[in-house]
PDB file of N, CA and C in Angstrom:
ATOM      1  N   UNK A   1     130.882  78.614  59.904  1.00  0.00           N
ATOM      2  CA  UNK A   1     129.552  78.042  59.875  1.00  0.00           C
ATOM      3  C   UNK A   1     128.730  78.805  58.845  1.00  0.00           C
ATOM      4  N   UNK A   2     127.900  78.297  58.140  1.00  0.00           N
ATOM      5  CA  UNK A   2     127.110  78.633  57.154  1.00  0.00           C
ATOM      6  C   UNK A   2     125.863  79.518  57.784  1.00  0.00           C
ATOM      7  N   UNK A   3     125.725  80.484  56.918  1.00  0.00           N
ATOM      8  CA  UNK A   3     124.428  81.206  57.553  1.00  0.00           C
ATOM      9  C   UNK A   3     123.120  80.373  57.488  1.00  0.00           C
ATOM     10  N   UNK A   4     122.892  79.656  56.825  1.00  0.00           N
ATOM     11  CA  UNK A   4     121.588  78.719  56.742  1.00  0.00           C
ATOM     12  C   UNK A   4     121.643  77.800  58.263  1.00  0.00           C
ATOM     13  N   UNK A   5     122.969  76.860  59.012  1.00  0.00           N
ATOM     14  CA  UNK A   5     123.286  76.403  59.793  1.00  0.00           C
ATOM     15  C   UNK A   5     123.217  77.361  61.442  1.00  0.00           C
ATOM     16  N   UNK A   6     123.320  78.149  60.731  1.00  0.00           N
ATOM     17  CA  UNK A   6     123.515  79.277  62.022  1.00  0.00           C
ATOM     18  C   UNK A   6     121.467  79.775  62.814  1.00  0.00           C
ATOM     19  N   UNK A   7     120.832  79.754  61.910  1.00  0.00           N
ATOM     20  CA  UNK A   7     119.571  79.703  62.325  1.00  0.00           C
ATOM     21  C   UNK A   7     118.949  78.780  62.819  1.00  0.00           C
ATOM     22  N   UNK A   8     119.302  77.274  62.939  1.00  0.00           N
ATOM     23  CA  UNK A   8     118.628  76.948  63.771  1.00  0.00           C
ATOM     24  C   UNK A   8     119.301  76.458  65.587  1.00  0.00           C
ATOM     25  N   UNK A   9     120.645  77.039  64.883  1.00  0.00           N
ATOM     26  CA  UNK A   9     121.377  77.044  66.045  1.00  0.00           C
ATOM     27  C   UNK A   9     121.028  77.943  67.204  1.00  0.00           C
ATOM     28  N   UNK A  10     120.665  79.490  66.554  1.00  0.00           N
ATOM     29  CA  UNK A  10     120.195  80.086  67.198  1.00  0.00           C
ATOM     30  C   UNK A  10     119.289  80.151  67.987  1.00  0.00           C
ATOM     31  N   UNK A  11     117.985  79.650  66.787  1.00  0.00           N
ATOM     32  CA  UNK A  11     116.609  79.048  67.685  1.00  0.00           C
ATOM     33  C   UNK A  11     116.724  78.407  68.774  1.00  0.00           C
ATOM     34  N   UNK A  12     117.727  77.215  68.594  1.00  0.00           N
ATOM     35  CA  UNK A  12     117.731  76.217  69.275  1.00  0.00           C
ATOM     36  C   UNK A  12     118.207  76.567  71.152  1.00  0.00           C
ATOM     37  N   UNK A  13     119.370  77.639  71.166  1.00  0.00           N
ATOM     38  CA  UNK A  13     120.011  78.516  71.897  1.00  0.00           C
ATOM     39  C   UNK A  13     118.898  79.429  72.914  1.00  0.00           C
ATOM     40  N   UNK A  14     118.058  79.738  71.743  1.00  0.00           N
ATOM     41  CA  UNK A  14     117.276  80.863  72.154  1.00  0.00           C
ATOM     42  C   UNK A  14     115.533  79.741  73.062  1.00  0.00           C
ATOM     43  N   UNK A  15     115.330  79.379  72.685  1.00  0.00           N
ATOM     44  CA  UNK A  15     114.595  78.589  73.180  1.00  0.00           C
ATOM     45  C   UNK A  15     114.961  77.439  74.477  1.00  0.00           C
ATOM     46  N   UNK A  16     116.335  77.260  74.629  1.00  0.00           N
ATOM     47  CA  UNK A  16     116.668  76.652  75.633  1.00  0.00           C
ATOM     48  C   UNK A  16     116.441  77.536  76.792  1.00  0.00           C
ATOM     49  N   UNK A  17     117.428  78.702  76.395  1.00  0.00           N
ATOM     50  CA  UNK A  17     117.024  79.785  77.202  1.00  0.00           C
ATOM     51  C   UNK A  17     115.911  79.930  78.077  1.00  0.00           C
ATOM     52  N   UNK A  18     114.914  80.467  77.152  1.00  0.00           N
ATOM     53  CA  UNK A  18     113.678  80.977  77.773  1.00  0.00           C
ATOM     54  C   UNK A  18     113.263  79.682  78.181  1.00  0.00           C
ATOM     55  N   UNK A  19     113.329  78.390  77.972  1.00  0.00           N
ATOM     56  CA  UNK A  19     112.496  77.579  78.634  1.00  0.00           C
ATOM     57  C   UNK A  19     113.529  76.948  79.934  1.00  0.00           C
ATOM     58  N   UNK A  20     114.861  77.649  80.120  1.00  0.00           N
ATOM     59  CA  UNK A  20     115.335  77.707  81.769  1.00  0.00           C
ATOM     60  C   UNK A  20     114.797  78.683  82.368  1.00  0.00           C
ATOM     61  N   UNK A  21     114.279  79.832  81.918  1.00  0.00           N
ATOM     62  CA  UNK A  21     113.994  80.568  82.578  1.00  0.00           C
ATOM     63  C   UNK A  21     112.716  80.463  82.977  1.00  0.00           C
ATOM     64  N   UNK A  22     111.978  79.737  82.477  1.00  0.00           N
ATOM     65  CA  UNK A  22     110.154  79.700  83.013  1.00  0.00           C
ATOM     66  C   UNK A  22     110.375  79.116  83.947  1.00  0.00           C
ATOM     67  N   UNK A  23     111.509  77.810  83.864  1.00  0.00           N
ATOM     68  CA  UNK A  23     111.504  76.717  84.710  1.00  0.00           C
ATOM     69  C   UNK A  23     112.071  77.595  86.117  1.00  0.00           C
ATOM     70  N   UNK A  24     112.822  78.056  86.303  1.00  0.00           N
ATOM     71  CA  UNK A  24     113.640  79.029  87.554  1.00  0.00           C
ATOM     72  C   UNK A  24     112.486  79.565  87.830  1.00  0.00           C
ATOM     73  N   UNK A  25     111.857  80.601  87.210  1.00  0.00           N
ATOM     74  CA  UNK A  25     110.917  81.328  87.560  1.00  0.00           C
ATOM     75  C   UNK A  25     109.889  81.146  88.481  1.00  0.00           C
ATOM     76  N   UNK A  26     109.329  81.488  89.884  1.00  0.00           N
ATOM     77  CA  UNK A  26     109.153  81.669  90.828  1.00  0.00           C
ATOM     78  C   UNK A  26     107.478  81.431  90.429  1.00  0.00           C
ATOM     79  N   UNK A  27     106.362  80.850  91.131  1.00  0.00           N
ATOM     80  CA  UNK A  27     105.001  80.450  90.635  1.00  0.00           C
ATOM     81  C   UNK A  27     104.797  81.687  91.153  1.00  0.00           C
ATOM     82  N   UNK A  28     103.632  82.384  90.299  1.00  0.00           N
ATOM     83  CA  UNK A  28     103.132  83.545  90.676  1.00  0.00           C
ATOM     84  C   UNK A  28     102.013  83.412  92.120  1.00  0.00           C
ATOM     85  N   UNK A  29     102.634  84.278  92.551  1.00  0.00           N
ATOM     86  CA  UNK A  29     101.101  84.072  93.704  1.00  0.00           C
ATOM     87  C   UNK A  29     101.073  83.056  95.017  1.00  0.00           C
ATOM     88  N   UNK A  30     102.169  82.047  94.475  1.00  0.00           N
ATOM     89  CA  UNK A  30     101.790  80.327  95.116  1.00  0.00           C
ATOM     90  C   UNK A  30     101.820  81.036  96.892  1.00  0.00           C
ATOM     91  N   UNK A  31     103.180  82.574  97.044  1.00  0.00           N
ATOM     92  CA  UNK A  31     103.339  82.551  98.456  1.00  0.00           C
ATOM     93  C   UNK A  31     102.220  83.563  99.287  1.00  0.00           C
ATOM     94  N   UNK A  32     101.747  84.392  98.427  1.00  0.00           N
ATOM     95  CA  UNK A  32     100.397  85.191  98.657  1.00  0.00           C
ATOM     96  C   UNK A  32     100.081  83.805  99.053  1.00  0.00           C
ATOM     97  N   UNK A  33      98.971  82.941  98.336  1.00  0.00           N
ATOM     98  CA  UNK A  33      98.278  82.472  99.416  1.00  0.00           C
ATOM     99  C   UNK A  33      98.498  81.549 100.681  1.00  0.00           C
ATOM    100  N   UNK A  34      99.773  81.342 100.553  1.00  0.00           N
ATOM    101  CA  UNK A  34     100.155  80.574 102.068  1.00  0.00           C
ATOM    102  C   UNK A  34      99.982  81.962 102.947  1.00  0.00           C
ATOM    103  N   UNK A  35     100.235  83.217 102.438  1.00  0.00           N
ATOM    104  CA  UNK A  35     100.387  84.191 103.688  1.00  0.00           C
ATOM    105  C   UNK A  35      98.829  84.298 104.096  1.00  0.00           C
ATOM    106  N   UNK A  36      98.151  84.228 102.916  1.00  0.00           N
ATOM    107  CA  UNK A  36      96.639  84.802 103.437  1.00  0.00           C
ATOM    108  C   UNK A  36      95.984  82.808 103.986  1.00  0.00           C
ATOM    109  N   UNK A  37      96.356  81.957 103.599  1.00  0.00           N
ATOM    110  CA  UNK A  37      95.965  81.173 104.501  1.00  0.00           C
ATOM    111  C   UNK A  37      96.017  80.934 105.801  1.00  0.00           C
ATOM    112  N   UNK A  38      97.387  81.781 106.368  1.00  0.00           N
ATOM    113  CA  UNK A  38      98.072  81.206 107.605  1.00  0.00           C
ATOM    114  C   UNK A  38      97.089  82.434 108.681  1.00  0.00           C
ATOM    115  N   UNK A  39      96.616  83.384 107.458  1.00  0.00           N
ATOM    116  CA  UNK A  39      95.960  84.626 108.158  1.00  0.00           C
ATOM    117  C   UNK A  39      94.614  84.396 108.624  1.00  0.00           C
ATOM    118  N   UNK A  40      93.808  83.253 107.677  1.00  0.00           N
ATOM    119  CA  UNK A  40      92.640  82.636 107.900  1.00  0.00           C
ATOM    120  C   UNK A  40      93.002  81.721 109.236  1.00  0.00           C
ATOM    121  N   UNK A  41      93.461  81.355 109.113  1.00  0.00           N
ATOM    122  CA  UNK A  41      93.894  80.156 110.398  1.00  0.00           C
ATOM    123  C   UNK A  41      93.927  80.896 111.481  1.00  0.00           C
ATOM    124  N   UNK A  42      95.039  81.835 111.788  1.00  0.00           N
ATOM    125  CA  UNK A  42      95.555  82.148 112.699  1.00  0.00           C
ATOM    126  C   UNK A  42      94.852  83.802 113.609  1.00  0.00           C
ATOM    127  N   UNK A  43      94.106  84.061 112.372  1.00  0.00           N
ATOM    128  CA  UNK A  43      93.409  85.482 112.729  1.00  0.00           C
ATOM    129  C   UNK A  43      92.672  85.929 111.872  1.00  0.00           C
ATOM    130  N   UNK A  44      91.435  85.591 112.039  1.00  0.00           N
ATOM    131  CA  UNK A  44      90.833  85.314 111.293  1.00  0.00           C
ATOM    132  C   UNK A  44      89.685  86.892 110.897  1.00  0.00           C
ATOM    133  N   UNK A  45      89.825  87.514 111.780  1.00  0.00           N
ATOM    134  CA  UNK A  45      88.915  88.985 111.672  1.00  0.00           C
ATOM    135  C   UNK A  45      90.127  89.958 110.916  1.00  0.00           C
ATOM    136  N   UNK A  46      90.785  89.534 110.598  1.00  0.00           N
ATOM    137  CA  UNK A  46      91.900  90.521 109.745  1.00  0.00           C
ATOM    138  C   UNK A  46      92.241  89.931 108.073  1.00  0.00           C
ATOM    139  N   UNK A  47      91.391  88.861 107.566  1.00  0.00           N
ATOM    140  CA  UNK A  47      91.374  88.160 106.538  1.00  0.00           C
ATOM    141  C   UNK A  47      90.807  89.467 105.612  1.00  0.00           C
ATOM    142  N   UNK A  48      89.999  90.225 106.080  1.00  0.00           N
ATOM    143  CA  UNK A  48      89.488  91.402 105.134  1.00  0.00           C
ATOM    144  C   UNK A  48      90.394  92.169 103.837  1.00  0.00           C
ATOM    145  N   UNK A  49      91.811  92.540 104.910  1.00  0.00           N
ATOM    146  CA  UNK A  49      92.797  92.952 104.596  1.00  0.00           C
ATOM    147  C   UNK A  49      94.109  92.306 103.887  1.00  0.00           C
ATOM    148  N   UNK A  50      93.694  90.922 104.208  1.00  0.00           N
ATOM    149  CA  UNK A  50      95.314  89.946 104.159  1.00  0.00           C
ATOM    150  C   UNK A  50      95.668  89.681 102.760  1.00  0.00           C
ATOM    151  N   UNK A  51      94.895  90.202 101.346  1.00  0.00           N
ATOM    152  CA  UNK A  51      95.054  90.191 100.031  1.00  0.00           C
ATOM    153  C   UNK A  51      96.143  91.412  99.735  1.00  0.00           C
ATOM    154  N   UNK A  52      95.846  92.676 100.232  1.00  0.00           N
ATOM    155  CA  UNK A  52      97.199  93.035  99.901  1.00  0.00           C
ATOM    156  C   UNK A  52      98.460  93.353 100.514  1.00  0.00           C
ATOM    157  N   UNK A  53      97.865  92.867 101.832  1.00  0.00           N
ATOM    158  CA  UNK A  53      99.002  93.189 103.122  1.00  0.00           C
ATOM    159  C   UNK A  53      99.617  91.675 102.701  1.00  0.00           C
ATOM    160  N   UNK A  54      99.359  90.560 102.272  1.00  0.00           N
ATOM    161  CA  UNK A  54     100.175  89.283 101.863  1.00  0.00           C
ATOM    162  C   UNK A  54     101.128  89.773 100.872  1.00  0.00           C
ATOM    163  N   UNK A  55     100.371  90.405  99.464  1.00  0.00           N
ATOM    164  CA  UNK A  55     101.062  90.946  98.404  1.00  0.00           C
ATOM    165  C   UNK A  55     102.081  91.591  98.443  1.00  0.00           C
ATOM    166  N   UNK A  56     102.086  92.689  99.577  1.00  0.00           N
ATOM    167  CA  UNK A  56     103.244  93.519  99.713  1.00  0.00           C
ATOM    168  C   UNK A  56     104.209  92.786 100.216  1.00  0.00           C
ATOM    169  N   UNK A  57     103.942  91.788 100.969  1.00  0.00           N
ATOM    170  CA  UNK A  57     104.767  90.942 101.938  1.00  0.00           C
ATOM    171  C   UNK A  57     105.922  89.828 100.711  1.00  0.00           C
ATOM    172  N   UNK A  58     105.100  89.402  99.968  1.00  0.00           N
ATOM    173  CA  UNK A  58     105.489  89.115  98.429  1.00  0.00           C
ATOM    174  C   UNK A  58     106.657  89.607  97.857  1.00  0.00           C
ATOM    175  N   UNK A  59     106.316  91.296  97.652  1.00  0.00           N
ATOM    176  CA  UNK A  59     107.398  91.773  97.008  1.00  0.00           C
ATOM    177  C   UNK A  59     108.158  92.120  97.274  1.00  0.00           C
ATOM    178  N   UNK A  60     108.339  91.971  98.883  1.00  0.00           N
ATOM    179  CA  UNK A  60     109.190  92.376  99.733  1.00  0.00           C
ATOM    180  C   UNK A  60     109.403  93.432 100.748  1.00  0.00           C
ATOM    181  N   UNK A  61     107.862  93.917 100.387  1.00  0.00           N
ATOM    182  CA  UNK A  61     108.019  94.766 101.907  1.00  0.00           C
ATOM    183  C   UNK A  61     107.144  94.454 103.383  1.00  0.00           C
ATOM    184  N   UNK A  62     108.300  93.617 103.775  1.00  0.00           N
ATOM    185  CA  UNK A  62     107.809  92.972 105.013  1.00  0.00           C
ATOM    186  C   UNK A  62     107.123  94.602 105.954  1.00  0.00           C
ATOM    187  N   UNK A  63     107.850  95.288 105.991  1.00  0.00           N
ATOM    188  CA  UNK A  63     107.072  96.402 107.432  1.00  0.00           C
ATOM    189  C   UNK A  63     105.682  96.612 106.574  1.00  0.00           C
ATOM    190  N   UNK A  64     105.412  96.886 105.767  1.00  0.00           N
ATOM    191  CA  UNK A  64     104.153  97.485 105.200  1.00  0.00           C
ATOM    192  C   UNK A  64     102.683  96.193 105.773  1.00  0.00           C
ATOM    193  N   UNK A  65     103.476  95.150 104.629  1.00  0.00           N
ATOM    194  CA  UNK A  65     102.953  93.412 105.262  1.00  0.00           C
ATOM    195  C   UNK A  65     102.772  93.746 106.694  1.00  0.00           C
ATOM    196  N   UNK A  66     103.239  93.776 107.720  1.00  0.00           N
ATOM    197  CA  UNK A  66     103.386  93.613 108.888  1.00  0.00           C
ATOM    198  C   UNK A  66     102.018  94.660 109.758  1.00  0.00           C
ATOM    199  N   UNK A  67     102.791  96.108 109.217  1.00  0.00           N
ATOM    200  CA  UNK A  67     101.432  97.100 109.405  1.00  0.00           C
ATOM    201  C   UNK A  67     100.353  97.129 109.254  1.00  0.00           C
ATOM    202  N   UNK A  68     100.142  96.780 107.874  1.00  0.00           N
ATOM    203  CA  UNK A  68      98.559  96.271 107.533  1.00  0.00           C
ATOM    204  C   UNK A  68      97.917  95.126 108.233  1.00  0.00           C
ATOM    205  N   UNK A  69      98.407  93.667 108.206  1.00  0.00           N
ATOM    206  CA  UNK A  69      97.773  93.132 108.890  1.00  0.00           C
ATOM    207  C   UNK A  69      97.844  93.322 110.609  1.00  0.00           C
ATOM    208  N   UNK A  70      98.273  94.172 111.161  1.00  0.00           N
ATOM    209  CA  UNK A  70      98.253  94.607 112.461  1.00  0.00           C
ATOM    210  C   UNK A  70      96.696  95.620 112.372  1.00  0.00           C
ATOM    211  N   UNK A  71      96.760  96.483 111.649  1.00  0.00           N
ATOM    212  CA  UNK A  71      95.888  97.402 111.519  1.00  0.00           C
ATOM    213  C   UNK A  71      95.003  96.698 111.181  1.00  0.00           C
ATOM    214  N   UNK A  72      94.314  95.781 110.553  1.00  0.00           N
ATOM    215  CA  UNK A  72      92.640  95.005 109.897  1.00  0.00           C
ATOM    216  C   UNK A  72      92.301  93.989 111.254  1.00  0.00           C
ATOM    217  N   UNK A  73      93.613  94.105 112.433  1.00  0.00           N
ATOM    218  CA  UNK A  73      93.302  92.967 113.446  1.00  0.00           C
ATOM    219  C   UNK A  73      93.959  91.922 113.743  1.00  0.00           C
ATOM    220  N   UNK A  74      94.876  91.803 113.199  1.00  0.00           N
ATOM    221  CA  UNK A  74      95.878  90.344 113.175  1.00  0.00           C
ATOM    222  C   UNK A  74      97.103  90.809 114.664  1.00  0.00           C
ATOM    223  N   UNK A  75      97.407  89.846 115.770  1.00  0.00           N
ATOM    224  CA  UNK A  75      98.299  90.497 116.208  1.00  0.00           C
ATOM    225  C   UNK A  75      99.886  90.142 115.559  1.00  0.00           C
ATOM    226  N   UNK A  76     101.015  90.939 116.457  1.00  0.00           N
ATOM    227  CA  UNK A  76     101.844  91.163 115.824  1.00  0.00           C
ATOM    228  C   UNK A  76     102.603  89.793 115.647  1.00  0.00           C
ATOM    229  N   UNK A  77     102.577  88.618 116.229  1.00  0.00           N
ATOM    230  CA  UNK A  77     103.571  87.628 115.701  1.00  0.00           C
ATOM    231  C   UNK A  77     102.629  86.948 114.798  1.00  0.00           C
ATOM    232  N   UNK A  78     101.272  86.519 114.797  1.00  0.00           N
ATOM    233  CA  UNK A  78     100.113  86.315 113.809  1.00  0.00           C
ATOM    234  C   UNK A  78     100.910  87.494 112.714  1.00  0.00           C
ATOM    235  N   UNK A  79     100.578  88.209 112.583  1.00  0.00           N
ATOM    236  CA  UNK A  79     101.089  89.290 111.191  1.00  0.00           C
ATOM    237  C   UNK A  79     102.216  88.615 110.821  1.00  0.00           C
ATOM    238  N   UNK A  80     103.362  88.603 111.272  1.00  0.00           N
ATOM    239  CA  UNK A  80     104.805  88.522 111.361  1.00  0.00           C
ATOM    240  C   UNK A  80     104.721  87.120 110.440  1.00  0.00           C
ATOM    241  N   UNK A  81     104.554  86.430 111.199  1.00  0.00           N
ATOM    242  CA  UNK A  81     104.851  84.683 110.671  1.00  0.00           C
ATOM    243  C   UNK A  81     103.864  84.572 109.164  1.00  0.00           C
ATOM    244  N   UNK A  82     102.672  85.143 109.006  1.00  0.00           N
ATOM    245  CA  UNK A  82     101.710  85.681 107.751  1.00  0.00           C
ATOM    246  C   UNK A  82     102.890  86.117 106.861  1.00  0.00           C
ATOM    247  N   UNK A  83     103.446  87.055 106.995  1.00  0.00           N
ATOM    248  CA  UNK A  83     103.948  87.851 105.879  1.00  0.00           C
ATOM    249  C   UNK A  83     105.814  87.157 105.303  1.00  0.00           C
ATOM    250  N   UNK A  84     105.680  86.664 106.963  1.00  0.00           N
ATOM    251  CA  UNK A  84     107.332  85.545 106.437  1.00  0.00           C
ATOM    252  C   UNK A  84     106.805  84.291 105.128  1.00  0.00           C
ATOM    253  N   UNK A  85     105.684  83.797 105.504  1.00  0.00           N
ATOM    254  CA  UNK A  85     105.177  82.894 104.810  1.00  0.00           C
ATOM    255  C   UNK A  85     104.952  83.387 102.682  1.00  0.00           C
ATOM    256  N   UNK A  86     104.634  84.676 103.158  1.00  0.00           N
ATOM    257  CA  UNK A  86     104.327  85.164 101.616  1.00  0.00           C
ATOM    258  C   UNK A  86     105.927  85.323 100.781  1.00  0.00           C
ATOM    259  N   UNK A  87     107.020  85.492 101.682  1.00  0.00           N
ATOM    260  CA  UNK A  87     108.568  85.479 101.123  1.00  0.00           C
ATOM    261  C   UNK A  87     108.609  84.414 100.202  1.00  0.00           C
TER     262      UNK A  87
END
């Protein structure tokens, strides 16, 4: 293959790429706010807290998720089902 031929092959390669990967790629945030909605709903004097106790819950640390919204007031299956929601 000719080096002139080979560049837009590449592009072409390289751009498929990255535009599977936006597409796979996970919406930022979308499960934060189901966690902090379900926290408004369900317990509602612990909403103070549920921005980063959702977040952590997000990135995967459910016990932290879990602790925090226990601690701002949420009880524990209210917390629990909150922070499953942010997964």
């Amino acid at each position: 293959m000719r080096p002139s031929a080979r560049i837009p092959s590449i592009l072409a390669a390289l751009a498929l790429a990255l535009g599977g990967a936006a597409i796979a790629a996970p919406a930022a945030h979308a499960d934060v706010k189901a966690c902090e909605k379900y926290v408004e709903q369900h317990a509602p004097k612990a909403t103070d807290g549920a921005g980063e106790a959702c977040y952590q819950g997000y990135v995967g640390n459910l016990t932290s998720c879990n602790a925090s919204l226990v601690a701002v007031g949420a009880s524990k299956d209210a917390a629990s089902s909150a922070c499953e929601a942010s997964r």
